[in-house]
C-alpha atoms as a PDB file:
ATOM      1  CA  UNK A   1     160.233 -19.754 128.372  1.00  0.00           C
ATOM      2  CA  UNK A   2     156.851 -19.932 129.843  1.00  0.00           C
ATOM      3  CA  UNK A   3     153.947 -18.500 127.958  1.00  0.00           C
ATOM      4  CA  UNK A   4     150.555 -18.405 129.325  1.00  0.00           C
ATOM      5  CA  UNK A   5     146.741 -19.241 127.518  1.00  0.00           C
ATOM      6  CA  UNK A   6     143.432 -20.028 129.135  1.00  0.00           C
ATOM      7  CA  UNK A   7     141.765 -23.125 128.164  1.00  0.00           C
ATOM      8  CA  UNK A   8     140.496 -22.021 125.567  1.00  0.00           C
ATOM      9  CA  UNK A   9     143.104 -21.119 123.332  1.00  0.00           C
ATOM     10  CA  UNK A  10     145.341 -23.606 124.745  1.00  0.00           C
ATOM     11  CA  UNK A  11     143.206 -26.726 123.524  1.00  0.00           C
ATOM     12  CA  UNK A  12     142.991 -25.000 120.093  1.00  0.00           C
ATOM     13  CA  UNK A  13     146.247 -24.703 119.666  1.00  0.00           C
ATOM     14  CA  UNK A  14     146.979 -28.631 120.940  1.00  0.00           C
ATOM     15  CA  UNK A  15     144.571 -29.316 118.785  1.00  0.00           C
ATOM     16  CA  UNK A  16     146.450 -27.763 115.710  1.00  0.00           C
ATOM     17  CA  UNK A  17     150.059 -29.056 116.656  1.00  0.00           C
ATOM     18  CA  UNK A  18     148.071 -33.110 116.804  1.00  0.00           C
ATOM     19  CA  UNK A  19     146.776 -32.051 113.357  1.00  0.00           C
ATOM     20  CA  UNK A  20     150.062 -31.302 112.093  1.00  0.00           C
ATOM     21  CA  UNK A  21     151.370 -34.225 113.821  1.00  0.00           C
ATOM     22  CA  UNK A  22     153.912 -32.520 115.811  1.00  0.00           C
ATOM     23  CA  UNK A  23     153.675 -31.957 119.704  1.00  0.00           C
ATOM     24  CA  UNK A  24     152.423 -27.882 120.676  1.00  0.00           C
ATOM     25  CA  UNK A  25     155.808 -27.512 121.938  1.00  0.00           C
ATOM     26  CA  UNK A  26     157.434 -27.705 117.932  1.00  0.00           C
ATOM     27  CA  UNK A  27     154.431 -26.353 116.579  1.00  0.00           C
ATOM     28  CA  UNK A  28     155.535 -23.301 118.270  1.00  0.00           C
ATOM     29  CA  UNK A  29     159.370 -23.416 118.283  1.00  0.00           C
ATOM     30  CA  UNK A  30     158.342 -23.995 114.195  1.00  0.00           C
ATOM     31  CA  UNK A  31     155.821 -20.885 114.512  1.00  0.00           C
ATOM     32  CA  UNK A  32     158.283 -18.653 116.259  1.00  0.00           C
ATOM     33  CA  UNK A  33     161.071 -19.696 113.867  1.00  0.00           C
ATOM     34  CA  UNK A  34     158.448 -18.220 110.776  1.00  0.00           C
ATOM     35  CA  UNK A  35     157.946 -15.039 112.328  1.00  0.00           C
ATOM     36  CA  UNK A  36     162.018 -14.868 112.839  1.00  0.00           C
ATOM     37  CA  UNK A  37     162.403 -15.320 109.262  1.00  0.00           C
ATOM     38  CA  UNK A  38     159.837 -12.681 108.481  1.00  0.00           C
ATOM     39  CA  UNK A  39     161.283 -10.285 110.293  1.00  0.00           C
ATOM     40  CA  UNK A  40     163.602  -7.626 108.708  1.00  0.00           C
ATOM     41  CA  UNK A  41     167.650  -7.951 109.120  1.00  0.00           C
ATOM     42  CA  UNK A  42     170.199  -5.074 109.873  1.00  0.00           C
ATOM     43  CA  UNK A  43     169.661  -1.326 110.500  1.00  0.00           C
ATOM     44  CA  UNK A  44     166.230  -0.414 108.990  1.00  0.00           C
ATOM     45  CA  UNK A  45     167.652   3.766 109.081  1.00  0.00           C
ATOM     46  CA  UNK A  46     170.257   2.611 106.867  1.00  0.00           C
ATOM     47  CA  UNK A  47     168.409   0.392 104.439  1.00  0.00           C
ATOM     48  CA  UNK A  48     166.376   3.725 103.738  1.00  0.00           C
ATOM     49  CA  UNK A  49     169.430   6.237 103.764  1.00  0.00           C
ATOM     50  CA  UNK A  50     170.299   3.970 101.213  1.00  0.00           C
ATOM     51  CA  UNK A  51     167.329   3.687  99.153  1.00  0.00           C
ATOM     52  CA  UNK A  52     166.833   7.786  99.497  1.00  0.00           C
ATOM     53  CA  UNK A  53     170.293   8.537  98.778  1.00  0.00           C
ATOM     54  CA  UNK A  54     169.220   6.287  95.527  1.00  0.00           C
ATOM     55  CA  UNK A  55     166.334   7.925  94.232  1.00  0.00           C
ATOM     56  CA  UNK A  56     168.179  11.522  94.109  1.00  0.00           C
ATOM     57  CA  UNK A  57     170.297  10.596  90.869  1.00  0.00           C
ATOM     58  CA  UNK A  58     168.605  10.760  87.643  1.00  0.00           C
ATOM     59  CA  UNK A  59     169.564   8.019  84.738  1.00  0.00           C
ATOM     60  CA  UNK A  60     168.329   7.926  81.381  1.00  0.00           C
ATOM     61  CA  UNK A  61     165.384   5.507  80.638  1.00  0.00           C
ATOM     62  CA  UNK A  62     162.582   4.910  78.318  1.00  0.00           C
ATOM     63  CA  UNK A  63     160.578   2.439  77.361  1.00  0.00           C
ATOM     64  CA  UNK A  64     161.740  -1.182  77.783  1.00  0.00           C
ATOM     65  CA  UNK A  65     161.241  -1.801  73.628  1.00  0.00           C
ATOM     66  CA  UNK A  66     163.390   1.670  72.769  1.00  0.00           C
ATOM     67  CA  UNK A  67     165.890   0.790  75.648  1.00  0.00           C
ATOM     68  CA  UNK A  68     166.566  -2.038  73.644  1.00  0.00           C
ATOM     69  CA  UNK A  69     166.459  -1.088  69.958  1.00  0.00           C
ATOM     70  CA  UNK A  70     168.984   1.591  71.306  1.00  0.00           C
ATOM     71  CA  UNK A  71     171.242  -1.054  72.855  1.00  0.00           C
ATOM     72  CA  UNK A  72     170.965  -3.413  69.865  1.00  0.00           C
ATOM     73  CA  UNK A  73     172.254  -0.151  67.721  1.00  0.00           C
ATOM     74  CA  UNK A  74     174.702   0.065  69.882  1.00  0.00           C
ATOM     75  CA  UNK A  75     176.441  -3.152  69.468  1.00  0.00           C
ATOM     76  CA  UNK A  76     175.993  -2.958  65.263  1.00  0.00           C
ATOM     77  CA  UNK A  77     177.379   0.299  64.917  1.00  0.00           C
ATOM     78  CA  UNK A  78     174.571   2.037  63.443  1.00  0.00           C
ATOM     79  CA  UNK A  79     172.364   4.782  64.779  1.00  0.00           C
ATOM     80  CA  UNK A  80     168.998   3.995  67.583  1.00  0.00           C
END
């Protein structure tokens, strides 16, 4: 791979490698490897078919406290 900077940029970015102590060749090797890791996996379409099929049910839910108080009842047999 070949990848072209003027001066400029290139001695910055030597510059940062020698700071990190690593040569500007695996300063960027490490720097592409980030952005890989960054970047979404699988079919984005069917992440959100997913998420949008999803939101169309509807599920009981309250507050986090009565949630609770109602599961509690549950388990001693008595009434929320």
């Amino acid at each position: 791979m070949q990848v072209l900077f003027d001066e400029a940029e290139y001695e910055r970015m030597q510059a940062l490698a020698r700071r990190r102590g690593v040569t500007l060749a695996e300063w960027v090797r490490q720097a592409l490897r980030a952005a890989c890791r960054q970047e979404p996996e699988g079919d984005l379409d069917r992440k959100l078919a997913a998420v949008r099929a999803a939101s169309r049910h509807e599920f009981p839910t309250a507050e986090i406290d009565r949630m609770l108080q109602e599961i509690e009842s549950g388990y001693l047999g008595g009434e929320g």
